[in-house]
Protein backbone atom coordinates (compact mmCIF):
# COMPACT_ATOMS: atom_id res chain seq x y z
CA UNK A 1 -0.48 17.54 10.99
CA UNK A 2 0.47 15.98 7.76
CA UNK A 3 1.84 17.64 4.76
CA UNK A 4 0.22 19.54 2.59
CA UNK A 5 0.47 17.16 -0.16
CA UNK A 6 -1.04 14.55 1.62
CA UNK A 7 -4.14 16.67 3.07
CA UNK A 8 -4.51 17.46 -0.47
CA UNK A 9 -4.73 13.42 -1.54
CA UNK A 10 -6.80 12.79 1.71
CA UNK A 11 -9.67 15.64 1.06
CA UNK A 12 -9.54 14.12 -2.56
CA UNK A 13 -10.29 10.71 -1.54
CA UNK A 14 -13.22 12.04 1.15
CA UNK A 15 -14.88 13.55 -1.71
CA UNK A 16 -14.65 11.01 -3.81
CA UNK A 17 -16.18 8.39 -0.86
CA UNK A 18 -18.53 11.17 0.61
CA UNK A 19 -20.47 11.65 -2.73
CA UNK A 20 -20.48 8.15 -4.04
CA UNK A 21 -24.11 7.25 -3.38
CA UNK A 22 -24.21 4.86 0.17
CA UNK A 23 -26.37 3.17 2.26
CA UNK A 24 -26.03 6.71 4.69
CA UNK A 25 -27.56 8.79 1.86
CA UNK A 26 -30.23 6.06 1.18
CA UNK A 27 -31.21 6.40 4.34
CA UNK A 28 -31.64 9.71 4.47
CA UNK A 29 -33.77 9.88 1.39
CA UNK A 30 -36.03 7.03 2.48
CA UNK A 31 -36.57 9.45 5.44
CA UNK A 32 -37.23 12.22 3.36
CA UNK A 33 -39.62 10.17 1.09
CA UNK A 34 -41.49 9.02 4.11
CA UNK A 35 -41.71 12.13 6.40
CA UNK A 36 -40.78 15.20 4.26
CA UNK A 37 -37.56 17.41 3.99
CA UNK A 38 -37.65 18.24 7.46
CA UNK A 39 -37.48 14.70 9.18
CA UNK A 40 -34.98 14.19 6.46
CA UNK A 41 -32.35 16.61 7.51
CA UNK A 42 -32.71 15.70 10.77
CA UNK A 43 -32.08 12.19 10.04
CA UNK A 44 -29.30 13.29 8.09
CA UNK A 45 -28.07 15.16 11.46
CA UNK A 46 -28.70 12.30 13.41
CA UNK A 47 -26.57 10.45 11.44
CA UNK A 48 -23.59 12.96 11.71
CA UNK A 49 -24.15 13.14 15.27
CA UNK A 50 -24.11 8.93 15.93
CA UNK A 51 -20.81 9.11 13.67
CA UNK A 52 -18.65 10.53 15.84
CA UNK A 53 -19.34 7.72 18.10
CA UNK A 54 -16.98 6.16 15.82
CA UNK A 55 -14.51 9.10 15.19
CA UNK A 56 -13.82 8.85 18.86
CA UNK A 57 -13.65 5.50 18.98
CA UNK A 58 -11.37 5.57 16.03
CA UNK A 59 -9.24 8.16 18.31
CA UNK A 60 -9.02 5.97 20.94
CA UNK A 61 -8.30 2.76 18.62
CA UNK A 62 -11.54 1.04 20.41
CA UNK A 63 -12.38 -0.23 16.58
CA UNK A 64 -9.76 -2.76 16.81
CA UNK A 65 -11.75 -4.76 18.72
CA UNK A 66 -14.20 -5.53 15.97
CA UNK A 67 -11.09 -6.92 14.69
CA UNK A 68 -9.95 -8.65 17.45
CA UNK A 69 -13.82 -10.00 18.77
CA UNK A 70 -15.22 -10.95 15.51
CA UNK A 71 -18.36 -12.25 17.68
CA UNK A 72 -18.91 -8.44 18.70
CA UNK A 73 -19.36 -7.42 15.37
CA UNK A 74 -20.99 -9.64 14.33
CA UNK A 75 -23.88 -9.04 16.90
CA UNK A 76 -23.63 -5.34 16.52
CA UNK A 77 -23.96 -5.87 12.98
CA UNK A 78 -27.21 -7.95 13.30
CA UNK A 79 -28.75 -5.64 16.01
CA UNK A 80 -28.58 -2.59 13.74
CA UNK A 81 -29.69 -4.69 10.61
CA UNK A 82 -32.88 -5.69 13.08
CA UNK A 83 -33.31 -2.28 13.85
CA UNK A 84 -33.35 -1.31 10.32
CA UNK A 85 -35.46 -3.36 9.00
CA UNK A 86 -37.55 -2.83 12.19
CA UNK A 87 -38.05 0.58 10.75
CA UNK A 88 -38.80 -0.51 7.01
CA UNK A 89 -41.69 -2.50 8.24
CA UNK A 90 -43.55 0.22 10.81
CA UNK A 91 -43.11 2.51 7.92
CA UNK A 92 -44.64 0.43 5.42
CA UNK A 93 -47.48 -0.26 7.23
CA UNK A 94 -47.86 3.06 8.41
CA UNK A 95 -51.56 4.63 7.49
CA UNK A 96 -51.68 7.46 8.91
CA UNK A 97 -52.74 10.57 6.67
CA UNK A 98 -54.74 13.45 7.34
CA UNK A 99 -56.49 15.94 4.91
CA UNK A 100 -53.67 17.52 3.62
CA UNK A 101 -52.38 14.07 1.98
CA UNK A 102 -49.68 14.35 4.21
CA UNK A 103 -48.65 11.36 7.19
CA UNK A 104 -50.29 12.77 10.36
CA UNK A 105 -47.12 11.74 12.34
CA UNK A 106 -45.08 14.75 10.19
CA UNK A 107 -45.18 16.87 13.17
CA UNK A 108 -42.95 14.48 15.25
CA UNK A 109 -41.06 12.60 12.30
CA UNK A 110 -38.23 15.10 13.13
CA UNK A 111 -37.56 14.20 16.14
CA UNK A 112 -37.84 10.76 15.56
CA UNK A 113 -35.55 11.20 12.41
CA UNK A 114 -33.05 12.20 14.88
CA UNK A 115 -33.61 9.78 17.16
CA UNK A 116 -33.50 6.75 15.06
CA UNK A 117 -30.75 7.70 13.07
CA UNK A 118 -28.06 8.60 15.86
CA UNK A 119 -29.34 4.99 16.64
CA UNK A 120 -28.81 3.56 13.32
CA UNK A 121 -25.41 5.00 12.93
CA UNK A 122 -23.42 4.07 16.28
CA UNK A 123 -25.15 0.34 15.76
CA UNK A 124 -23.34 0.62 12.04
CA UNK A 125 -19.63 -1.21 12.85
CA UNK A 126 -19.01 -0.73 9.31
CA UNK A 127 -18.54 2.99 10.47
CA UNK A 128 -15.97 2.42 12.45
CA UNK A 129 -14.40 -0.39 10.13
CA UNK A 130 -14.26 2.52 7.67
CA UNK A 131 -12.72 5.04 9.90
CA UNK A 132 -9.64 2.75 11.29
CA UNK A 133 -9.16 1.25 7.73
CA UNK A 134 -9.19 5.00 5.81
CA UNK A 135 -7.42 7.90 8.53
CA UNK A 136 -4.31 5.56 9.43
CA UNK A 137 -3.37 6.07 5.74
CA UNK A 138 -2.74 10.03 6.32
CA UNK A 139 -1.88 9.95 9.90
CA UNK A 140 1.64 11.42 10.71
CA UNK A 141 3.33 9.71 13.45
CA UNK A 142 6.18 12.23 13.62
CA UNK A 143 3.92 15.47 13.30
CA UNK A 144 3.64 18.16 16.07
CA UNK A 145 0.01 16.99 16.47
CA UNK A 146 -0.65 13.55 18.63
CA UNK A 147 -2.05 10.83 16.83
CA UNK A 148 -5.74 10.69 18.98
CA UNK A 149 -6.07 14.55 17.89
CA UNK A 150 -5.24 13.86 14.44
CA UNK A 151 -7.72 11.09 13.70
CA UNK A 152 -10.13 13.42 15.50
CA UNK A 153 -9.75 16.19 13.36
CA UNK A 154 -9.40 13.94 10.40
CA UNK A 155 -12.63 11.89 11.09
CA UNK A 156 -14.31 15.62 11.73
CA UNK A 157 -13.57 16.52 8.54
CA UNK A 158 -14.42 13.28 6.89
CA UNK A 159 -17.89 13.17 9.04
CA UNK A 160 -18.81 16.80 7.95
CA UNK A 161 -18.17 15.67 4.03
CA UNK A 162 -20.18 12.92 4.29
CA UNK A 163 -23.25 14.85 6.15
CA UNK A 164 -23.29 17.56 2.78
CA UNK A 165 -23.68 14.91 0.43
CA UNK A 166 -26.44 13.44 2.72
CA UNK A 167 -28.16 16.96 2.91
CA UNK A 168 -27.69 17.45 -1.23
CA UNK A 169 -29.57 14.17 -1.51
CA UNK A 170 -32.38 15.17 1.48
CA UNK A 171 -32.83 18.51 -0.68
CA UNK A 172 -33.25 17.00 -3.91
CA UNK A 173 -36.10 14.21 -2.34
CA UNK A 174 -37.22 16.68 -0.64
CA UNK A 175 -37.72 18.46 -4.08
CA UNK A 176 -39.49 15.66 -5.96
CA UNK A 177 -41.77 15.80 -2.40
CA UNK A 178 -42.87 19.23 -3.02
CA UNK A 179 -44.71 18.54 -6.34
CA UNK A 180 -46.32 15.12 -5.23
CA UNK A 181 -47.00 15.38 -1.97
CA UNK A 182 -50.45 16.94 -2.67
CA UNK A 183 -51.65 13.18 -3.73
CA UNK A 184 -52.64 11.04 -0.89
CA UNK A 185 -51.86 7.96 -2.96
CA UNK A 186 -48.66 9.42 -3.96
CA UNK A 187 -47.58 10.42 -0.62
CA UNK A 188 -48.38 6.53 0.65
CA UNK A 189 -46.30 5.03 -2.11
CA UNK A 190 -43.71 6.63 -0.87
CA UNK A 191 -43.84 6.06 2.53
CA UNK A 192 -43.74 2.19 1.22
CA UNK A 193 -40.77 2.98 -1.11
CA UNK A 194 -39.03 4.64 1.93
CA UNK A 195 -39.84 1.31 4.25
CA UNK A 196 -38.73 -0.82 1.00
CA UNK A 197 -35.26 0.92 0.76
CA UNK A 198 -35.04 0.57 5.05
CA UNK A 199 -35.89 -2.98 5.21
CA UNK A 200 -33.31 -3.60 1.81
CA UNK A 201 -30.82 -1.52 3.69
CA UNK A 202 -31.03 -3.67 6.81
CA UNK A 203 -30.80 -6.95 5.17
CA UNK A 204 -27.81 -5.96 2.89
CA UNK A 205 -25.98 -5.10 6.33
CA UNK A 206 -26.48 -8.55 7.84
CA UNK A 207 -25.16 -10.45 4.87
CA UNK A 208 -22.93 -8.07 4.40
CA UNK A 209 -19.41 -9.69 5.00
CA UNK A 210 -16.83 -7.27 7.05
């Protein structure tokens, strides 16, 4: 592994990237906003889950070829900005609210969370963009450990900072939820506010330049 002085500079920059608000803990708390704390920390496991898609790819250099086949990411880009936005708009015109105040379609949003967010994430080449452009910096070619297992423990690492600063932000939504989601009118503005920031989201990644 590397030395301890660069671990030290490499957990320091994670942090730094990991709570520096993104479009991952956006997400999260648009999911939060529209189905409640639950379905928003399983999005935000979802979305730790579809990332190591890209740690692994990162470990076995597959990234480079959104580098080398500009086309590909450009239409993996657009697919996930589709899907995004996909999202925004069924949430937004989602109407569904029983007597509680609260979106009848709470009991599965968890598992849709999930679902949709693994989904989200692996169609995200940014991701990966991130992960070959960041790790190479404090991999050690000459250390005991090969370089595949050191970008995988790396990106683990990285991937598990980034999914606690997601969770801090689902908690503190899903704070603000707990006093207004008594209000059917408040509960449906921000299932529209959760569909805005989705739909925003997904048009921000496909004009988004690489």
């Amino acid at each position: 592994m590397p030395s301890y002085d660069v671990l030290a500079a490499f957990f320091a920059t994670a942090a730094v990237f990991a709570f520096i608000p993104g479009p991952a803990m956006l997400y999260a708390t648009a999911q939060t906003l529209a189905g409640g704390r639950v379905a928003g920390l399983m999005a935000s496991l979802g979305i730790h889950v579809g990332c190591y898609v890209h740690v692994l790819a990162a470990a076995a250099g597959l990234s480079v070829l959104f580098h080398a086949v500009p086309v590909l990411y450009l239409a993996v880009k657009l697919i996930g900005a589709a899907y995004l936005i996909w999202l925004g708009i069924a949430l937004f015109r989602s109407r569904g609210v029983d007597g509680t105040g609260l979106p009848q379609v709470r009991r599965k949003s968890g598992r849709r969370a999930f679902a949709e967010s693994v989904t989200v994430e692996v169609l995200n080449p940014k991701t990966a963009i991130f992960f070959m452009a960041f790790l190479p910096q404090f991999i050690d070619s000459g250390a005991s450990f090969p370089v595949w297992l050191q970008f995988l423990l790396l990106g683990t690492v990285v991937n598990l900072m980034f999914s606690l600063a997601d969770i801090v932000c689902v908690l503190l939504a899903g704070s603000l939820l707990g006093r207004l989601q008594r209000s059917t009118r408040a509960v449906r503005l921000m299932q529209r506010a959760g569909g805005v920031v989705l739909v925003g989201l997904g048009i921000n990644v496909a004009f988004q330049r690489a």
